[in-house]
Protein backbone atom coordinates (compact mmCIF):
# COMPACT_ATOMS: atom_id res chain seq x y z
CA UNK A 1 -6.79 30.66 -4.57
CA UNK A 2 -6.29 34.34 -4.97
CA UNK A 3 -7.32 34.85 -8.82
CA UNK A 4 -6.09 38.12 -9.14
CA UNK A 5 -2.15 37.00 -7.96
CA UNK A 6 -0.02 35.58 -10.57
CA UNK A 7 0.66 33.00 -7.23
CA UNK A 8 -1.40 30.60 -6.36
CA UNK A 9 -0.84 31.59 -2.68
CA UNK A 10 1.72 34.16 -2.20
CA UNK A 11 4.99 35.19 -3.16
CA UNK A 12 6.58 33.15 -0.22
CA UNK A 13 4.47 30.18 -0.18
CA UNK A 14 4.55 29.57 -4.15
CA UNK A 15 8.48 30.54 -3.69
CA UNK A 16 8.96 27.58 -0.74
CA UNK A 17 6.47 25.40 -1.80
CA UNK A 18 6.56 25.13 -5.69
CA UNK A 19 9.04 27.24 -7.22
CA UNK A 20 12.04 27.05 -5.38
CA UNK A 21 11.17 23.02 -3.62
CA UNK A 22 13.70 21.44 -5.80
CA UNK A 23 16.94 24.00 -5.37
CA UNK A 24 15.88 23.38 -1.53
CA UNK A 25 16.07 19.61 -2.10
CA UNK A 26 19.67 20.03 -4.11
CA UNK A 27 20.42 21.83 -0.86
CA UNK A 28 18.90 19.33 1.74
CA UNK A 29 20.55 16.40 -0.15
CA UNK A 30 24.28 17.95 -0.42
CA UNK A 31 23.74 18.69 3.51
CA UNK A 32 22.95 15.31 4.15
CA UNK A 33 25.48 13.44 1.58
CA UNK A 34 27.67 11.48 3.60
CA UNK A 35 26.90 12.15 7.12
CA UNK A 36 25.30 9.63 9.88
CA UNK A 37 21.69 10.17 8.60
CA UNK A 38 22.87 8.46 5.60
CA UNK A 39 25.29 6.29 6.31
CA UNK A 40 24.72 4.88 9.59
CA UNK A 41 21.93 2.54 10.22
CA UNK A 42 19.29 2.53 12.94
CA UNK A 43 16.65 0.15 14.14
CA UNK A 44 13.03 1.45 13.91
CA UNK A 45 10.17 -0.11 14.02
CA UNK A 46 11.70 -3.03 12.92
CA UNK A 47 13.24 -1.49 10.52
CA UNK A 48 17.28 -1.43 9.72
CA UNK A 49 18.47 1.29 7.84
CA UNK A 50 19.53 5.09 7.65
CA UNK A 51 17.50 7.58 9.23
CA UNK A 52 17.30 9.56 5.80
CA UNK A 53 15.34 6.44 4.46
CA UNK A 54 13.06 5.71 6.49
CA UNK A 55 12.47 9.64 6.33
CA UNK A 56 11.88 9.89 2.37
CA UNK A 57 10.35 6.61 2.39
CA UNK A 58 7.75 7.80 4.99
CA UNK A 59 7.25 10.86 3.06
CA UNK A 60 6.70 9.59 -0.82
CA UNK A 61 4.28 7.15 1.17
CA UNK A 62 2.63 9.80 2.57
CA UNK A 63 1.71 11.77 -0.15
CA UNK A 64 0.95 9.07 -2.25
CA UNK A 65 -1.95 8.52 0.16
CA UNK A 66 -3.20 12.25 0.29
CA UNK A 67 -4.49 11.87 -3.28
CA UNK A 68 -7.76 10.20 -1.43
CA UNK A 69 -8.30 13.91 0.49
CA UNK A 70 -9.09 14.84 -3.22
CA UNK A 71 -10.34 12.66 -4.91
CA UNK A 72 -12.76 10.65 -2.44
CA UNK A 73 -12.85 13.57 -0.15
CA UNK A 74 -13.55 16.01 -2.73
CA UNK A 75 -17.76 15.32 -3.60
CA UNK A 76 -17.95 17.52 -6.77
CA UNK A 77 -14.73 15.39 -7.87
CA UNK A 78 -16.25 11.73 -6.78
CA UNK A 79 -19.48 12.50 -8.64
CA UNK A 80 -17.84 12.90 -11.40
CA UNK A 81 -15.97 9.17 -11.64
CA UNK A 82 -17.46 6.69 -9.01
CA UNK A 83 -16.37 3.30 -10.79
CA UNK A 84 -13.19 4.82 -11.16
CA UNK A 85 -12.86 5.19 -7.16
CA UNK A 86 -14.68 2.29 -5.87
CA UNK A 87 -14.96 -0.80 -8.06
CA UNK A 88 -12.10 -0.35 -10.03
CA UNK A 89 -9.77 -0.23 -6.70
CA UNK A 90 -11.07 -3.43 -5.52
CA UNK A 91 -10.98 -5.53 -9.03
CA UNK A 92 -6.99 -4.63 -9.14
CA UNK A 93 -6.46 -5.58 -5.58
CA UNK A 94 -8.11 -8.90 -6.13
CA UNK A 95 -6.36 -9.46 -9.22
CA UNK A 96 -2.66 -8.67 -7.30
CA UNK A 97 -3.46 -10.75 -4.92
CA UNK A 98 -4.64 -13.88 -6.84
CA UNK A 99 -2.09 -13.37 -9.31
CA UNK A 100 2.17 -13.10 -8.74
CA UNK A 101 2.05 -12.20 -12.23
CA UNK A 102 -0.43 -8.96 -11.67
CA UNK A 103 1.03 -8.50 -9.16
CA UNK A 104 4.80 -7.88 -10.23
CA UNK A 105 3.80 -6.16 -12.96
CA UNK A 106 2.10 -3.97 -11.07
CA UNK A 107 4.99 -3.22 -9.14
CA UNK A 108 7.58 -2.86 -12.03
CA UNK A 109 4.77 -1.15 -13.26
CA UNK A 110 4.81 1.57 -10.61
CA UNK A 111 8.63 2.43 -10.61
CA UNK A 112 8.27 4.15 -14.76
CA UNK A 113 4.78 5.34 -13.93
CA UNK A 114 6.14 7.17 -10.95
CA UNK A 115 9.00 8.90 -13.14
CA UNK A 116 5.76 10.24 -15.47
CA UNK A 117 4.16 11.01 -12.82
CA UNK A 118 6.53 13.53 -10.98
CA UNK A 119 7.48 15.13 -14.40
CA UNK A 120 3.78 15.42 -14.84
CA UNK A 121 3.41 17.22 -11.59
CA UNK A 122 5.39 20.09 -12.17
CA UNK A 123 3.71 20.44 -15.92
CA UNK A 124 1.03 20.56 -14.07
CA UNK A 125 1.37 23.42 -11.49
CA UNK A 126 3.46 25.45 -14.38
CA UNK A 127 -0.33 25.11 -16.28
CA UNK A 128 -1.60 26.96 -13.17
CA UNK A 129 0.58 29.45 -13.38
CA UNK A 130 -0.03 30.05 -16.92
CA UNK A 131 -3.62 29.95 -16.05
CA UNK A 132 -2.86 32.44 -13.71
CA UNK A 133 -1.37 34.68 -15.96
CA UNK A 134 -4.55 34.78 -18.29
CA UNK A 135 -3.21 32.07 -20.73
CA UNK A 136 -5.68 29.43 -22.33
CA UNK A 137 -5.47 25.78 -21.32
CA UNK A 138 -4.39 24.41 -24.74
CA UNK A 139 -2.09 27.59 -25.34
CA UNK A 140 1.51 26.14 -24.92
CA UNK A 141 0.20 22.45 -23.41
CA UNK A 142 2.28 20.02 -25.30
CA UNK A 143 5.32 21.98 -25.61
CA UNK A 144 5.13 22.13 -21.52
CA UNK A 145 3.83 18.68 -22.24
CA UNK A 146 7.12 17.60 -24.26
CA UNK A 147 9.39 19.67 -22.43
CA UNK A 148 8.93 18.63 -18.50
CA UNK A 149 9.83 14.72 -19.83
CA UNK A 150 12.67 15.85 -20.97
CA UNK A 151 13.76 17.51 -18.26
CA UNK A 152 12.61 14.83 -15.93
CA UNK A 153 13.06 11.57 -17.66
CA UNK A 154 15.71 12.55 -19.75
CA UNK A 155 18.62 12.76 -17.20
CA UNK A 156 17.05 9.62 -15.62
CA UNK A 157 17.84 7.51 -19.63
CA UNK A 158 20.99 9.20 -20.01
CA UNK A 159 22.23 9.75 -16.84
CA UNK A 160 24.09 8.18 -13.59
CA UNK A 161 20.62 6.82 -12.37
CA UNK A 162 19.20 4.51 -15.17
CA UNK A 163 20.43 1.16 -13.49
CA UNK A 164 18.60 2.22 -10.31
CA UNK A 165 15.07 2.16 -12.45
CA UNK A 166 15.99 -0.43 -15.13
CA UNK A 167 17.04 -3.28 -11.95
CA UNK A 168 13.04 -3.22 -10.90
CA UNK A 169 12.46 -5.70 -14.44
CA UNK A 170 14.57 -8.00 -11.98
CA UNK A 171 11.21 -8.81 -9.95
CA UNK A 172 10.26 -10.80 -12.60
CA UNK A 173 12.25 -13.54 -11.38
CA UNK A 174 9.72 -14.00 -8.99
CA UNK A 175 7.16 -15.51 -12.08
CA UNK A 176 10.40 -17.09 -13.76
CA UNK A 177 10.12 -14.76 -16.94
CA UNK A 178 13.63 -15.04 -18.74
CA UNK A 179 12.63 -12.16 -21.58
CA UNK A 180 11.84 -9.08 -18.48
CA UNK A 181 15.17 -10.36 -16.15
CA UNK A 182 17.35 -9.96 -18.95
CA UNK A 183 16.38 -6.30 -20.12
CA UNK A 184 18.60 -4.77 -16.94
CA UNK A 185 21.83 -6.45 -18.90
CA UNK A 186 20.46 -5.44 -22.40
CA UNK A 187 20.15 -1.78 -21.40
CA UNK A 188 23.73 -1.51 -19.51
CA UNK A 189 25.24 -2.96 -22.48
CA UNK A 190 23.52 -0.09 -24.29
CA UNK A 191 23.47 2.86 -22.25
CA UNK A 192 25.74 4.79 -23.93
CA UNK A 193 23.07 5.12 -27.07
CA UNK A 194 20.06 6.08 -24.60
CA UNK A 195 22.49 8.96 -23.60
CA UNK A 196 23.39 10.26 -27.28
CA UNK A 197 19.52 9.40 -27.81
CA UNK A 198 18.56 11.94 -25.61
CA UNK A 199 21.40 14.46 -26.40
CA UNK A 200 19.94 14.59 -30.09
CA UNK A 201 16.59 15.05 -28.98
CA UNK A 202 17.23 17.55 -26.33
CA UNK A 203 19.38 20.53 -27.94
CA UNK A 204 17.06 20.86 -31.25
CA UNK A 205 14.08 20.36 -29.04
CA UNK A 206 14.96 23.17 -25.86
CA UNK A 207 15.75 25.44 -29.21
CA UNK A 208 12.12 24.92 -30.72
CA UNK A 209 10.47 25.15 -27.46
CA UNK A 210 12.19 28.74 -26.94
CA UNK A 211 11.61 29.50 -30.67
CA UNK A 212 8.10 28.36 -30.38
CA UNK A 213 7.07 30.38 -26.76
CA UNK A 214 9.04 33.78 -28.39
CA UNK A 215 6.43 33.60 -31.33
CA UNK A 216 3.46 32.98 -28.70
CA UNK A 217 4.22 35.76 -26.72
CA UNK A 218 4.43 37.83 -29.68
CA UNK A 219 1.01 36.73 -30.51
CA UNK A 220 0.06 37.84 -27.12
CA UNK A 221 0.96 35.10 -24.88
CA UNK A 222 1.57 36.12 -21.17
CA UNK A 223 5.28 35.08 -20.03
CA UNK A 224 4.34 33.83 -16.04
CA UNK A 225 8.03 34.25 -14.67
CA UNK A 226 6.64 31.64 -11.96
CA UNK A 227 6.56 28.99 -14.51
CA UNK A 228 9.72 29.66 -15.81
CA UNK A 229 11.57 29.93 -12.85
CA UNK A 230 9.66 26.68 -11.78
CA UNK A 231 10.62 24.70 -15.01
CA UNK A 232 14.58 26.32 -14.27
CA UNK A 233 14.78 24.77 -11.20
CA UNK A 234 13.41 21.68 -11.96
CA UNK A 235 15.74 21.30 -14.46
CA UNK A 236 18.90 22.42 -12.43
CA UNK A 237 17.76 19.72 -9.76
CA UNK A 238 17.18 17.29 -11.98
CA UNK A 239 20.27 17.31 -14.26
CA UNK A 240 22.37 17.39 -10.89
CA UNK A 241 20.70 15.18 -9.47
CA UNK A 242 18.91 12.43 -12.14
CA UNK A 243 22.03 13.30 -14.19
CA UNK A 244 25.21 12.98 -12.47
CA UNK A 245 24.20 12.03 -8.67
CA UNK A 246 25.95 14.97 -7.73
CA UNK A 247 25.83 14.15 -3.97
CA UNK A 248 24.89 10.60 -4.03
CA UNK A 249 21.65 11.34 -2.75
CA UNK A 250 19.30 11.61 -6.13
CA UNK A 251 16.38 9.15 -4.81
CA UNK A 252 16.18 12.01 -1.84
CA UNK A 253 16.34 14.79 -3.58
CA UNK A 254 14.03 14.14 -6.59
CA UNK A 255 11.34 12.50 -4.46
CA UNK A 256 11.68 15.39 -1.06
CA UNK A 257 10.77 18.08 -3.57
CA UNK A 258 8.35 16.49 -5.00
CA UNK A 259 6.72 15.03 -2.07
CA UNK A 260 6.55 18.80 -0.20
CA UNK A 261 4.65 20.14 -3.55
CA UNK A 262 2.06 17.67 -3.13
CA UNK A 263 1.64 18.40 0.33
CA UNK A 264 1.19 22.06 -0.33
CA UNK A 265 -1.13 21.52 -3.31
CA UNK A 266 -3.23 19.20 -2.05
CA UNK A 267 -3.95 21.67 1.32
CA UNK A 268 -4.27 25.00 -0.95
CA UNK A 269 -6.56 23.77 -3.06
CA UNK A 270 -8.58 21.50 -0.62
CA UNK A 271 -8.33 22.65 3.01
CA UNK A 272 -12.00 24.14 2.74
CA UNK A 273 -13.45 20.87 1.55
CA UNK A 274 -10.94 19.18 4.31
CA UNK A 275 -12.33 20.97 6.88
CA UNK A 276 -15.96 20.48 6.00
CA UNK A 277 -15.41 17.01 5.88
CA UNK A 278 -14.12 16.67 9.40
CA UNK A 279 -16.82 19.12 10.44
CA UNK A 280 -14.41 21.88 11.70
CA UNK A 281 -15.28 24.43 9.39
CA UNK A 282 -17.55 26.46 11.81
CA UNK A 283 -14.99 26.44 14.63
CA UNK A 284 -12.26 29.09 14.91
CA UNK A 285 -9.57 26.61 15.28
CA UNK A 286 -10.90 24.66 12.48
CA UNK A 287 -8.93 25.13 9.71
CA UNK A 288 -5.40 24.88 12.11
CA UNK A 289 -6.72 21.49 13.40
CA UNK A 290 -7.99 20.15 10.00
CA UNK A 291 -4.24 20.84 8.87
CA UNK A 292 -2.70 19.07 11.75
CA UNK A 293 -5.04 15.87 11.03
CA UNK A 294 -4.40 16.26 7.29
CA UNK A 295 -0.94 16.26 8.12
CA UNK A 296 -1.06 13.48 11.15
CA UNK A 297 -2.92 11.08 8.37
CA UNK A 298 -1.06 11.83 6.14
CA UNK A 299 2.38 10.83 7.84
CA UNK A 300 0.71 8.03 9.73
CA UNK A 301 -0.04 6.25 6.71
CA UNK A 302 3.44 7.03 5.40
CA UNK A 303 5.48 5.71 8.38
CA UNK A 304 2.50 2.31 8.29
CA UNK A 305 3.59 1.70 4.83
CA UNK A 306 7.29 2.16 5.24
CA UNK A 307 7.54 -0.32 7.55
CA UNK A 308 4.87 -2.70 6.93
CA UNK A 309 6.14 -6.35 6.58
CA UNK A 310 6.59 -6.51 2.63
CA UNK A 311 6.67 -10.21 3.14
CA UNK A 312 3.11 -10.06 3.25
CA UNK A 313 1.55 -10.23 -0.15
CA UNK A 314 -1.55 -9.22 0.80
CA UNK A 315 -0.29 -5.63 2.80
CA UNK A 316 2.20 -5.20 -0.37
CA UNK A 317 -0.53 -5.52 -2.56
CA UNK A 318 -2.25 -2.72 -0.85
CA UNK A 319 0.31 -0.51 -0.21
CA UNK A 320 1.02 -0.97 -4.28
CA UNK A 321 -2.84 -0.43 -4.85
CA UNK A 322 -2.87 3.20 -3.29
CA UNK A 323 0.58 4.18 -5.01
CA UNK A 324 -0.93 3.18 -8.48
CA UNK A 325 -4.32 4.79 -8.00
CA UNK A 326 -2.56 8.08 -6.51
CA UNK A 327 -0.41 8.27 -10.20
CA UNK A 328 -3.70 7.34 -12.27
CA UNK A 329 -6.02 9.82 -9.95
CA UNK A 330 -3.75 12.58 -10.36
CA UNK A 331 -4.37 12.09 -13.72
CA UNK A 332 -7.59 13.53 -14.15
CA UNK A 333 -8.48 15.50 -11.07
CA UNK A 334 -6.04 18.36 -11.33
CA UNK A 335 -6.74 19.16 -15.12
CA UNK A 336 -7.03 22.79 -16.05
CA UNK A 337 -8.96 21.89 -19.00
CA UNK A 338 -11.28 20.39 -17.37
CA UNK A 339 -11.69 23.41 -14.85
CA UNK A 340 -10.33 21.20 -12.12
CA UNK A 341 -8.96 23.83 -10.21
């Protein structure tokens, strides 16, 4: 990365990539609302459904999986946490696949830790740009912190798409537990309160985290219009989408944007260590063909996992494994306190 650009590419890429991803998801998702890619169903692989599911569902797998590129790939990262990416991995597999009730809690698990996760992400790459822009790492960092749940989770807790989240505790009926089947009826018969819940938090809150920047930047904190028009966005898409289901299509939308960020981080910040690894770094193709194979492993994985026979507790329990480790890695290898990146 350039460290004299505000960016952490260019204009354009940081404008397509990170900035602008979710308005182009909004976009993709009100072109695609209603229409034979998500209505009609097709067979594939053995699997029924629209063509825009398979699609998203190939691509959240795949980036899921390209967390590895970093964080096994990555040396200087490995060294630092080798339990955490070798022995750990394999004592949760065994215990999901010995144990139904691992196992589904795991995967209920995964759903909430997923909506952290993606607000997370875009916390994260707005502390780039702030890093960018000359700002300290702990200047700002829980109001950021603070502010991208509330802009991601909150619309999820008071919006059209709670049920979609909440219906996961139904799993449990696979272990017979009575107390985590009935929370899906306990919140719908409460909803209304998680929505003036978050209504209450939100205004007073978006009002102190203005307040709170204006005083920082008169204390000489750098305004990075990147991060700003990153955390507008987000919001936009999220409201619309999270919110109200504008176009019917929030799952797609939240997840596309999401899912193209992580593609583009991932290769900006490691497609040097990428290509060393696959020994094409002194070729002049090298870096072109590294990106085709990260993107070719990428996507193969994600189209394996889509449709992979879920039947099989064994495959599922993998499958689970590298979406849990990919929202717990990400949790300490891109830290800009820790001089990450």
């Amino acid at each position: 990365m350039n460290t004299k650009s505000t960016f952490i590419v260019n204009p354009f890429y940081d404008s397509f990539f990170f900035i602008f991803s979710p308005l182009l998801a909004l976009f993709l998702g009100f072109l695609i609302s209603d229409t034979t890619l998500t209505v009609d169903e097709v067979q594939f692989l053995g699997q029924e459904a629209p063509i825009a599911n398979i699609f998203i569902g190939t691509f959240i797998m795949a980036h899921l999986f390209l967390v590895f590129f970093r964080s096994h790939g990555n040396g200087s990262i490995f060294r630092q946490f080798p339990l955490r990416f070798t022995l750990i991995p394999v004592v949760l597999l065994v215990a999901m696949v010995s144990s139904t009730w691992v196992l589904v809690c795991v995967s209920v698990l995964a759903t909430w830790w997923d909506v952290y996760h993606s607000s997370l992400q875009t916390f994260g790459i707005g502390r780039i740009y702030d890093a960018k822009a000359g700002n300290g790492p702990q200047v700002g960092r829980r109001l950021d912190f603070l502010c991208n749940l509330l802009l991601y989770v909150g619309p999820i807790l008071a919006g059209a798409s709670l049920m979609d989240h909440v219906e996961d505790f139904d799993e449990f009926e696979e272990v017979g537990s009575l107390f985590f089947t009935s929370i899906p009826a306990f919140v719908d018969e409460r909803r209304i309160y998680l929505t003036w819940a978050v209504l209450v938090f939100a205004v007073p809150f978006l009002g102190y985290y203005l307040y709170s920047y204006y005083r920082l930047h008169r204390q000489g904190y750098n305004v990075s219009p990147q991060k700003v028009l990153l955390f507008a966005s987000t919001s936009v898409c999220s409201l619309l989408a999270w919110g109200f289901n504008s176009f019917g299509e929030a799952f797609f939308i939240m997840n596309f944007f999401h899912a193209l960020q992580y593609f583009a981080l991932v290769w900006t910040v490691e497609k040097g260590n990428i290509a060393t690894l696959l020994r094409l770094n002194r070729f002049r193709w090298g870096p072109q063909c590294a990106l085709l194979i990260y993107l070719g492993v990428g996507f193969g994985y994600g189209l394996y996992a889509e449709v992979s026979d879920t039947e099989n507790e064994i495959l599922f329990a993998a499958i689970l494994l590298v979406s849990i480790l990919h929202f717990w890695y990400d949790g300490f290898i891109w830290s800009v306190r820790r001089r990450q990146i």
